[in-house]
Protein backbone atom coordinates (compact mmCIF):
# COMPACT_ATOMS: atom_id res chain seq x y z
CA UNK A 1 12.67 9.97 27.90
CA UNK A 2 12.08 6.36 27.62
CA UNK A 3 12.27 5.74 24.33
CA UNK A 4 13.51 7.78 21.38
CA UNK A 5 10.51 7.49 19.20
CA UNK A 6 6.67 5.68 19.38
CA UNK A 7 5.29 4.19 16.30
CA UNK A 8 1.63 3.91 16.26
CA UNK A 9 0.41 1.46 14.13
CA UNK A 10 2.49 -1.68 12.99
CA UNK A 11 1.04 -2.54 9.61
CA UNK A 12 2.79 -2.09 6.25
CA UNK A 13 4.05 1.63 7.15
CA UNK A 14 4.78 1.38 11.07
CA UNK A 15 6.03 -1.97 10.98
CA UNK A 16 8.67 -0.60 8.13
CA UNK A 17 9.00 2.74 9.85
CA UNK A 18 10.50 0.40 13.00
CA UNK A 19 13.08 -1.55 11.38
CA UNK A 20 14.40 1.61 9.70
CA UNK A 21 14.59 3.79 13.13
CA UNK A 22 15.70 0.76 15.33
CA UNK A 23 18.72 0.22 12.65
CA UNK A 24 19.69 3.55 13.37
CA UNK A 25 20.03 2.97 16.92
CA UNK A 26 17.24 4.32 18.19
CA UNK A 27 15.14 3.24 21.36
CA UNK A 28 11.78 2.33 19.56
CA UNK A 29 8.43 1.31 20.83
CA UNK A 30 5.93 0.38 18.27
CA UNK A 31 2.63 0.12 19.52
CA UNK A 32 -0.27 -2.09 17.49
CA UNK A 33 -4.10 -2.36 18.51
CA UNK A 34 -4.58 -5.74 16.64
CA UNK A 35 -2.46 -8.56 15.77
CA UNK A 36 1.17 -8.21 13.83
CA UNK A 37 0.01 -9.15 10.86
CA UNK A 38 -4.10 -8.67 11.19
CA UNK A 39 -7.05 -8.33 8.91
CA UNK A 40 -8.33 -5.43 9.98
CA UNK A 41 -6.63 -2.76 7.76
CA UNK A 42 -4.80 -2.07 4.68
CA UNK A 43 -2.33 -4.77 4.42
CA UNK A 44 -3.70 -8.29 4.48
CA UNK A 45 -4.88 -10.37 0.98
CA UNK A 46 -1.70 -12.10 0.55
CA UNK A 47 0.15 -9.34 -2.25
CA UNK A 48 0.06 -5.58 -3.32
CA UNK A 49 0.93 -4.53 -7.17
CA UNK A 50 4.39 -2.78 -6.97
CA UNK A 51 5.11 -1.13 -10.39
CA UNK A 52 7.35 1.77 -11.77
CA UNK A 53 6.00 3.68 -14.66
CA UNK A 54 3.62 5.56 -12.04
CA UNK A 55 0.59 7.16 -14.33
CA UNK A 56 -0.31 8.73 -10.82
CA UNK A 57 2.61 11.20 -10.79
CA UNK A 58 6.11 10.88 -12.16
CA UNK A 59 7.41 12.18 -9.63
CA UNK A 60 6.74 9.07 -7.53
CA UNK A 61 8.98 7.16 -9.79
CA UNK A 62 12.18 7.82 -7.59
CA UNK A 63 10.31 6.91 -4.45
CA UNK A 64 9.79 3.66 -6.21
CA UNK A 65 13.51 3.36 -7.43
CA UNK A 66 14.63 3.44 -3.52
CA UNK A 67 11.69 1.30 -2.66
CA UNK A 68 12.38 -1.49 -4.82
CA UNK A 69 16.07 -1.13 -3.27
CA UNK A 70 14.98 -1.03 0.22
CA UNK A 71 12.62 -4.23 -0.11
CA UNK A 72 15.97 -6.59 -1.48
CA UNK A 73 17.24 -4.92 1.41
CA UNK A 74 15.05 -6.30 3.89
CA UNK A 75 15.44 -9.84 2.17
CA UNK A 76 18.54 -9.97 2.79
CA UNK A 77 18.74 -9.08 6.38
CA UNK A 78 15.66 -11.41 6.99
CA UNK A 79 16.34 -14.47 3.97
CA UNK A 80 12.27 -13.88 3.28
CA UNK A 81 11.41 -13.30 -0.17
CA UNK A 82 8.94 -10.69 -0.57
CA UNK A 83 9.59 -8.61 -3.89
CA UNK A 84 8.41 -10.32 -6.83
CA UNK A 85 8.86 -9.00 -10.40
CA UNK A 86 6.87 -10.84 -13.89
CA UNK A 87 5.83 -7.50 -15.23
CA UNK A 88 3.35 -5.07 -15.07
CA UNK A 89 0.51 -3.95 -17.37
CA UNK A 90 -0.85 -0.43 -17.41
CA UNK A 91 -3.74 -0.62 -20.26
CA UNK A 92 -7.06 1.25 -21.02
CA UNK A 93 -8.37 3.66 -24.36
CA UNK A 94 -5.29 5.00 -25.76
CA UNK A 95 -6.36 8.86 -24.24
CA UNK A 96 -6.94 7.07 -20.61
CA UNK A 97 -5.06 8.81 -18.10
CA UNK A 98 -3.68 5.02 -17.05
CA UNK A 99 -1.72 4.66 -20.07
CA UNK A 100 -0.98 8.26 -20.96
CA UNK A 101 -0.04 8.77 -17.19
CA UNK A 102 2.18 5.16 -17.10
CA UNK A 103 3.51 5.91 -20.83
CA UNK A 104 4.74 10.22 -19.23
CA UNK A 105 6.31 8.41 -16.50
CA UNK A 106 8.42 5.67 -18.14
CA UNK A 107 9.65 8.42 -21.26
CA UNK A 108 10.27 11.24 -18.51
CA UNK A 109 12.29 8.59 -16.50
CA UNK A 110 13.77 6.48 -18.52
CA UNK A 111 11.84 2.94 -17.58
CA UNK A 112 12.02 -0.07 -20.15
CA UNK A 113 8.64 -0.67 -21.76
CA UNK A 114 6.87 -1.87 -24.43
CA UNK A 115 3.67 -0.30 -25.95
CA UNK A 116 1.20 -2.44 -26.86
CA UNK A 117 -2.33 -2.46 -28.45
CA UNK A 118 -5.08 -4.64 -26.40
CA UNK A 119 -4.81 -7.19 -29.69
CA UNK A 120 -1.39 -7.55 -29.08
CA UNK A 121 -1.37 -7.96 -25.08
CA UNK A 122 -4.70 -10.52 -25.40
CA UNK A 123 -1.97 -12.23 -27.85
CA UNK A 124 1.12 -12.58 -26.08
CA UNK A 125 -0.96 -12.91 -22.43
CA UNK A 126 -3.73 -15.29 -23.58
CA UNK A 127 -5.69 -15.15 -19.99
CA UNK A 128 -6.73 -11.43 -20.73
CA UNK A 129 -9.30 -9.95 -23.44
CA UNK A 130 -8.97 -6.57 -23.59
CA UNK A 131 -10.77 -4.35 -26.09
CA UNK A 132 -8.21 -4.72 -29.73
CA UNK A 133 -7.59 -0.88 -29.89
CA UNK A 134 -7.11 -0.38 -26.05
CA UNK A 135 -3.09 0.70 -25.21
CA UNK A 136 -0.97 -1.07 -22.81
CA UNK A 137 2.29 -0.15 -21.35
CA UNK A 138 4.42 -3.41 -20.61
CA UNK A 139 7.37 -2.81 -17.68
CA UNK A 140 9.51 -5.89 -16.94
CA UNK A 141 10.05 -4.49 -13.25
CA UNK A 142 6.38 -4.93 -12.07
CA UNK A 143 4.88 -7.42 -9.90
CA UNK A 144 3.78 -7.77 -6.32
CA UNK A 145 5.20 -7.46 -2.64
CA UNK A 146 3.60 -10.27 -0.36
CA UNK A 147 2.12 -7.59 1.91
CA UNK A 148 1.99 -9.09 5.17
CA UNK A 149 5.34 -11.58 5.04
CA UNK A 150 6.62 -8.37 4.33
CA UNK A 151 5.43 -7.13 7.88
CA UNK A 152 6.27 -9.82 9.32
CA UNK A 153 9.92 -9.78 7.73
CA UNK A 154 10.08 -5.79 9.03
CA UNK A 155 9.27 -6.55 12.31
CA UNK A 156 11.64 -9.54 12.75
CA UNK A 157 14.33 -7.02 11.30
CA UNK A 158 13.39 -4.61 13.95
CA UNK A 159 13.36 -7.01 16.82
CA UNK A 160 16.64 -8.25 15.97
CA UNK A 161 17.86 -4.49 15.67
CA UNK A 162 16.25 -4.04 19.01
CA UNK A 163 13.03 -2.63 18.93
CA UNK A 164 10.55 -2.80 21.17
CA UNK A 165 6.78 -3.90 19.81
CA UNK A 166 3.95 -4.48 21.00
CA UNK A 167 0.59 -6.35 19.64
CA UNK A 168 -3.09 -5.80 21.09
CA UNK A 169 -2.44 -2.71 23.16
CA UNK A 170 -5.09 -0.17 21.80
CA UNK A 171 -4.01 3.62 21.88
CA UNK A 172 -6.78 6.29 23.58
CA UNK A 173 -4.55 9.10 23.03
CA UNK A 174 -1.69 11.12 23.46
CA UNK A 175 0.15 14.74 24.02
CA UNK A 176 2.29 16.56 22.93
CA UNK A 177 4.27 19.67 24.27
CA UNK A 178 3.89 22.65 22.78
CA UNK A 179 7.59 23.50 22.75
CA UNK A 180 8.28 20.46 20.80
CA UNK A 181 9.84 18.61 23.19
CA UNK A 182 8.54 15.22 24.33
CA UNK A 183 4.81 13.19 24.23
CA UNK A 184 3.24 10.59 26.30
CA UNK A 185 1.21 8.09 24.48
CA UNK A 186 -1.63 6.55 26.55
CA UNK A 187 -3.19 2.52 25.72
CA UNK A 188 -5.04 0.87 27.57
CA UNK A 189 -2.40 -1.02 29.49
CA UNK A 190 -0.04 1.94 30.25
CA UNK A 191 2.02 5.21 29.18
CA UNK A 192 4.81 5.71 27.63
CA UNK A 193 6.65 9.03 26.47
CA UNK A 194 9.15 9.59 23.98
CA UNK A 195 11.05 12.52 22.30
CA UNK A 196 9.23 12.05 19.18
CA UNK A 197 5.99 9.98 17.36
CA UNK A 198 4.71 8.66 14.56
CA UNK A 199 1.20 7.88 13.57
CA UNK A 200 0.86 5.46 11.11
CA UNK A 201 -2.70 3.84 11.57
CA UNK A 202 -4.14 3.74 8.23
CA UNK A 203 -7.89 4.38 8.84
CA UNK A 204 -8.11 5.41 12.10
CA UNK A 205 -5.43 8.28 11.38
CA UNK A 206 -8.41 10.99 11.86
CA UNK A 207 -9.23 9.50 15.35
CA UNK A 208 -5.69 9.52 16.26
CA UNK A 209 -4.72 13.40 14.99
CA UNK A 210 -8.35 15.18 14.34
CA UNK A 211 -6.00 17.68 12.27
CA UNK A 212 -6.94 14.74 9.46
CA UNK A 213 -10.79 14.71 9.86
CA UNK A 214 -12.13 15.25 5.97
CA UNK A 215 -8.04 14.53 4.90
CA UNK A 216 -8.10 10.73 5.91
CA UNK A 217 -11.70 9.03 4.90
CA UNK A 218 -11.78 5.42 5.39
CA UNK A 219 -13.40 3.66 2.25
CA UNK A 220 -14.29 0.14 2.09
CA UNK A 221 -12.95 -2.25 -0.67
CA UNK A 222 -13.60 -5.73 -1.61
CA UNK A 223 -11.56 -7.85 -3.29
CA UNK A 224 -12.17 -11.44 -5.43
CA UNK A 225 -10.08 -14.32 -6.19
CA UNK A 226 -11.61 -16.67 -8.92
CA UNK A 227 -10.62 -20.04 -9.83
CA UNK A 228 -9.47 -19.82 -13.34
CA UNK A 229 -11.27 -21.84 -15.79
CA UNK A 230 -7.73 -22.19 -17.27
CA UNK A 231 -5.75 -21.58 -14.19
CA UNK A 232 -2.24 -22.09 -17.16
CA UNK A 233 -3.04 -18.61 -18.35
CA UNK A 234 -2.41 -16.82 -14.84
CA UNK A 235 0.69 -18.02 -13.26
CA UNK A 236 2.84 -15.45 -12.65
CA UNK A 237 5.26 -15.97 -15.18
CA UNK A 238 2.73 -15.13 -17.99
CA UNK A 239 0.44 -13.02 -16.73
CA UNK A 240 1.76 -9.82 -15.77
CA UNK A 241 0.00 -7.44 -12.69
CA UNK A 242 -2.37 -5.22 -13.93
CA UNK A 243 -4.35 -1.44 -13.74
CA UNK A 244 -6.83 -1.52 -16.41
CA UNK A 245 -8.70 1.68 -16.88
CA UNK A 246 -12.51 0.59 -18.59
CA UNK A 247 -15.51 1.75 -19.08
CA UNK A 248 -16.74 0.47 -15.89
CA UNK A 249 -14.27 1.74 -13.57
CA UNK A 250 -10.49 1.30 -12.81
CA UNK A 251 -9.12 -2.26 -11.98
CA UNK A 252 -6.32 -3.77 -10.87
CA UNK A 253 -5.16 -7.71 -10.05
CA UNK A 254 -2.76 -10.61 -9.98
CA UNK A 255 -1.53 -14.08 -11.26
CA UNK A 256 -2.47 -16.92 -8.50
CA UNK A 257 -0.66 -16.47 -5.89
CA UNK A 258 -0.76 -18.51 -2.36
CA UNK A 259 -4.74 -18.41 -2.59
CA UNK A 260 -6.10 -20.82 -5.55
CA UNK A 261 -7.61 -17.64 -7.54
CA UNK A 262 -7.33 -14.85 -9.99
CA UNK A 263 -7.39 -11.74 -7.65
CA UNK A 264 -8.86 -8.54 -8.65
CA UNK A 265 -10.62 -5.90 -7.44
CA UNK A 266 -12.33 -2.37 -8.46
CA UNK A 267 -10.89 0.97 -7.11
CA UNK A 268 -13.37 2.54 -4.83
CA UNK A 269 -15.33 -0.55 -5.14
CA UNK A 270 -19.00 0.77 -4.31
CA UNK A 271 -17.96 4.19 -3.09
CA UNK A 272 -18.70 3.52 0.49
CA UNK A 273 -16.94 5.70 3.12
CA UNK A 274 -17.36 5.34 6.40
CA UNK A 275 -15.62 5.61 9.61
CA UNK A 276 -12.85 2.43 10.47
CA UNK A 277 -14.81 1.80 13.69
CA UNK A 278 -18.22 1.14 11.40
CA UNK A 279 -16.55 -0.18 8.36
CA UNK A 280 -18.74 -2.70 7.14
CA UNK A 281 -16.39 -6.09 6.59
CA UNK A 282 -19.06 -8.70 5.28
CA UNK A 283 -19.02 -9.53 1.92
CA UNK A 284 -22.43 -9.88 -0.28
CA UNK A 285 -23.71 -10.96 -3.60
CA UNK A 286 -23.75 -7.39 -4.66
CA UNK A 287 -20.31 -7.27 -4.23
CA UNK A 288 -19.30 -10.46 -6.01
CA UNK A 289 -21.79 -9.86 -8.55
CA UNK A 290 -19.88 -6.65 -9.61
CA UNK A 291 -16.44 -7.46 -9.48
CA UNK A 292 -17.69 -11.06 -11.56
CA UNK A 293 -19.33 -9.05 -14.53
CA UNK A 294 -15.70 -7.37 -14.75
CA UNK A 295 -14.07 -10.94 -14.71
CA UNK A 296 -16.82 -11.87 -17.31
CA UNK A 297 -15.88 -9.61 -19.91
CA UNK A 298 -12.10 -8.85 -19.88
CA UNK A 299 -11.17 -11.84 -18.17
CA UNK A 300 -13.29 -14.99 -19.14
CA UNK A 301 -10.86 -17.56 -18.74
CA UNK A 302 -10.00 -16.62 -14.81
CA UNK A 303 -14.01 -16.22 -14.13
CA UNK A 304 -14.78 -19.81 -12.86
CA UNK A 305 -15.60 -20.35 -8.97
CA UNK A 306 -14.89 -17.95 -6.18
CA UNK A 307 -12.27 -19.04 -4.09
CA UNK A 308 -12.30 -16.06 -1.97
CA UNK A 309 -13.92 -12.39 -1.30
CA UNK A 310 -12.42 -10.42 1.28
CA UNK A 311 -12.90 -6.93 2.72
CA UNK A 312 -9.86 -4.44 3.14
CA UNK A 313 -9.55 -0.78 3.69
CA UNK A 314 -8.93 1.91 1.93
CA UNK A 315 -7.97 5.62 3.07
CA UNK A 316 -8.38 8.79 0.50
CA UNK A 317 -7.40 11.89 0.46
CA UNK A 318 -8.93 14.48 -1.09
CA UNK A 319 -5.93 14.73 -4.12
CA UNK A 320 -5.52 10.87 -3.29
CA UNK A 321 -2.21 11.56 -2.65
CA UNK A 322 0.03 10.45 0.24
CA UNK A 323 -0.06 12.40 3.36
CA UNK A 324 3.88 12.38 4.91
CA UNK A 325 4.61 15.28 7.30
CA UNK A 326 5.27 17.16 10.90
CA UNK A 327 1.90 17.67 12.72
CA UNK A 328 1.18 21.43 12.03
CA UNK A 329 1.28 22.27 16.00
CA UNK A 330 3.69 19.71 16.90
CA UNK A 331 6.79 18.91 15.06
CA UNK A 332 7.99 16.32 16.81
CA UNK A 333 4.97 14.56 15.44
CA UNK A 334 5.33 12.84 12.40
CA UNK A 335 1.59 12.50 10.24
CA UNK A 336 1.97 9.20 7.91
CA UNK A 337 0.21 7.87 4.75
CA UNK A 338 -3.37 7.19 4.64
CA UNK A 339 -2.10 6.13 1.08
CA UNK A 340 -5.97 6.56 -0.99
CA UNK A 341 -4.79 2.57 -2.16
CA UNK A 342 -2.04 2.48 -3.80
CA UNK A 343 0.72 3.10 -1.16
CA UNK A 344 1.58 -0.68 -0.41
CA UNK A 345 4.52 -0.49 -2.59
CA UNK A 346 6.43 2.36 -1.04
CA UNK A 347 5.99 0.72 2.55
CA UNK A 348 9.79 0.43 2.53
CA UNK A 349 10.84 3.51 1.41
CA UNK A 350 7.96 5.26 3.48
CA UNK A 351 9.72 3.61 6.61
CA UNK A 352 12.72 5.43 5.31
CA UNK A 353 11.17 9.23 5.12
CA UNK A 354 9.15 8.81 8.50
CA UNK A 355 12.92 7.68 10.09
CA UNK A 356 14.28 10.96 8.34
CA UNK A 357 11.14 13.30 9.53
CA UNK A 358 11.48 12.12 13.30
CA UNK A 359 15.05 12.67 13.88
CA UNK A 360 16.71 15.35 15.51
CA UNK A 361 16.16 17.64 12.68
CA UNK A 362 13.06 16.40 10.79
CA UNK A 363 14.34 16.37 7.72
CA UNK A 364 14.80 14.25 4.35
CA UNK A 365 16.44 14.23 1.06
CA UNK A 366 13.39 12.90 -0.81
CA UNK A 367 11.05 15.33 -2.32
CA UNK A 368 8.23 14.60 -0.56
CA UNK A 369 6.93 18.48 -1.24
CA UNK A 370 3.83 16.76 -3.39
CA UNK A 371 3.45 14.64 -0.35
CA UNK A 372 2.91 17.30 2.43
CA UNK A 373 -0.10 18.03 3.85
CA UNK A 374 -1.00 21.02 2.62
C-alpha cells in the first residue's frame, strides 16, 4: 500500500487526526477539497468555547481533561499559542438543563467552580445583564481555542512529522474491500490506496459514507461580532466565555478577540438544514436582527455596531452527540464527528481516538461507547 492511512478532510478533526498518526510513524496522506484553513466549514470565526464542566454529558469531562493536555501539547511542538483559559460561564433559570447539566458535571468530577446567581455574575462581570435569579456556574479552566491557528499549528506538526497533505483536491469517492483489507480513494487529480481511512469532512460526511444520510444533517449557523459600546467590559480577562440558556433560545460567545467585536451566536440559529452543497452562506437582516435583540437585552453594553456576521456550519445528529467509529461494513474505515456544534474543543483529543481506531487493531482506551454510532 502506499500509504498507511488517508485522512479525508483537513479541518479541525482531520488536520488533528494527521499530526497524531504521522507522530506515530505512519505514512499519511491527508486529503482537503478547499483551502488549509478555509471558510467553508466548521472551523473558521477566529475561536471555539473550550470548557470543562460539560452540562451535555459528564462523561465528556475526561475527553476534555486529555484535550486540554493534548492542545499544550501541540504548543509546544509548534511555539503557537492556541489554548486560552479566562473562565467560563454556564448560566440560565436555576432548573435549566445548562446549569443543572454544568453544576452534575463539575460535583461528579471534581472541577473548581463557583455558583453564582445572575445578580452576582452581572456584578462581578459588569458587560453582562442576566436575569437577578438566573444560576451560573463559574470554571476558571474555560476559554477558547483559536480554531483555525490551531489547524494550521496541526498541520505544520504533521508536516514536520512527515505527513503528506494536500489542499484543493476534491474527493468523488472511494472503496473499500470487503475483507477489510485496503481502499483506494479517488479526487479529481488521482488515486491513492491505503490500508486504512478516515472520513472527517464535517458536512459533507453523508455524501462521503451514505451509511450517515439522516445521522449527519448539515445546519446553517450565523454568527455576530458587535462593537461594544464599552468595549472595557469584554476583554478577555473579565469577561468569561459563555452558554446562556434563555427564554429565547441557547447562546453562547466571547470577549474580543482578533476581530473588533463581541461574538455571539444562537444554537441552531433559524433551524435551517440543508445539504453542505446548498448551504445558504449570505448573511441578512433577519439574521442580524435576531442575534441583535439577544445582544439588546442580556448584553447592552457589547450591542453597538456590527463589526462582522459570518456564516459557519453546523452538523447534528439525531442525539447531537458525536459520531466516532468503524464503518459498519468496513472496519478499516474510521466514521468521524459531525460534532452537532460543540465538538471544536475535543479536536485534539478526537485526533487522538481516530489514530487509536485506525491502527492495526482499531481500538482505544477512551470510552467512546456514548460516542458510537449506534
Amino acid at each position: 500500500m502506499a500509504y498507511d492511512v488517508i485522512v479525508v478532510g483537513v479541518g479541525g478533526m482531520g488536520s488533528a487526526t494527521l499530526w497524531n498518526l504521522a507522530r506515530r510513524g505512519l505514512r499519511v496522506l491527508g486529503l482537503e477539497r478547499f483551502d488549509i484553513p478555509h471558510i467553508m466549514g466548521s472551523s473558521h470565526g477566529v475561536t471555539r468555547i473550550i470548557r470543562l464542566p460539560y452540562y451535555e454529558d459528564p462523561a465528556y469531562v475526561p475527553l476534555l481533561r486529555r484535550a486540554y493536555e493534548l492542545w499544550r501539547d501541540l504548543e509546544a511542538a509548534t511555539g503557537q499559542r492556541v489554548l486560552h483559559t479566562h473562565g467560563s460561564l454556564d448560566a440560565g433559570p436555576e432548573d435549566s438543563q445548562v446549569f443543572q447539566g454544568a453544576l452534575q458535571s463539575a460535583q461528579l468530577h471534581g472541577l473548581p467552580h463557583e455558583v453564582l446567581t445572575g445578580a452576582e455574575i452581572n456584578t462581578r462581570f459588569p458587560g453582562y445583564r442576566l436575569p437577578a435569579a438566573h444560576r451560573g456556574l463559574l470554571q476558571p479552566e474555560g476559554g477558547y481555542v483559536m480554531s483555525e491557528k490551531a489547524i494550521i499549528a496541526h498541520v505544520m506538526a504533521a508536516h514536520a512529522a512527515g505527513a503528506e497533505i494536500h489542499a484543493r483536491e476534491q474527493v468523488l469517492g472511494w472503496e473499500a474491500s470487503a475483507t477489510g483489507e485496503g481502499v483506494t480513494v479517488s479526487t479529481d487529480k488521482g488515486r491513492y490506496q491505503a490500508a486504512r481511512l478516515v472520513l472527517t469532512a464535517g458536512a459533507w460526511m453523508a455524501d462521503l459514507a451514505p451509511v450517515l444520510v439522516g445521522k449527519a444533517v448539515p445546519e446553517r449557523q450565523v454568527l455576530a461580532w458587535l462593537q461594544p459600546l464599552k468595549p472595557s467590559l469584554f476583554q478577555p480577562d473579565i469577561f468569561p466565555v459563555f452558554n446562556l440558556e434563555v427564554e429565547e433560545g441557547r447562546y453562547y460567545g466571547f470577549p474580543i478577540v482578533e476581530v473588533p467585536g463581541f461574538k455571539f451566536g444562537r444554537y441552531h440559529h433559524r433551524d435551517e438544514c440543508m445539504p453542505a452543497e446548498a448551504m445558504r452562506r449570505e448573511v441578512d437582516a433577519a439574521d442580524e436582527a435576531l442575534l441583535r435583540a439577544f445582544a439588546g437585552r442580556y448584553f447592552p453594553a457589547g450591542n453597538g455596531p456590527t463589526m462582522a456576521l459570518r456564516s459557519c456550519i453546523f452538523t447534528n445528529t439525531p442525539d447531537e452527540h458525536f459520531i466516532l467509529d468503524h464503518h459498519p461494513a468496513y472496519p478499516q474505515v474510521v466514521l468521524a464527528s459531525p460534532c452537532s456544534g460543540h465538538g471544536y474543543k475535543f479536536c485534539s483529543v478526537i485526533g487522538e481516538v481516530l489514530a487509536d481506531l485506525s491502527s492495526a487493531d482499531g481500538k482505544t482506551k477512551y470510552n467512546i461507547d456514548f460516542l458510537r454510532l449506534r
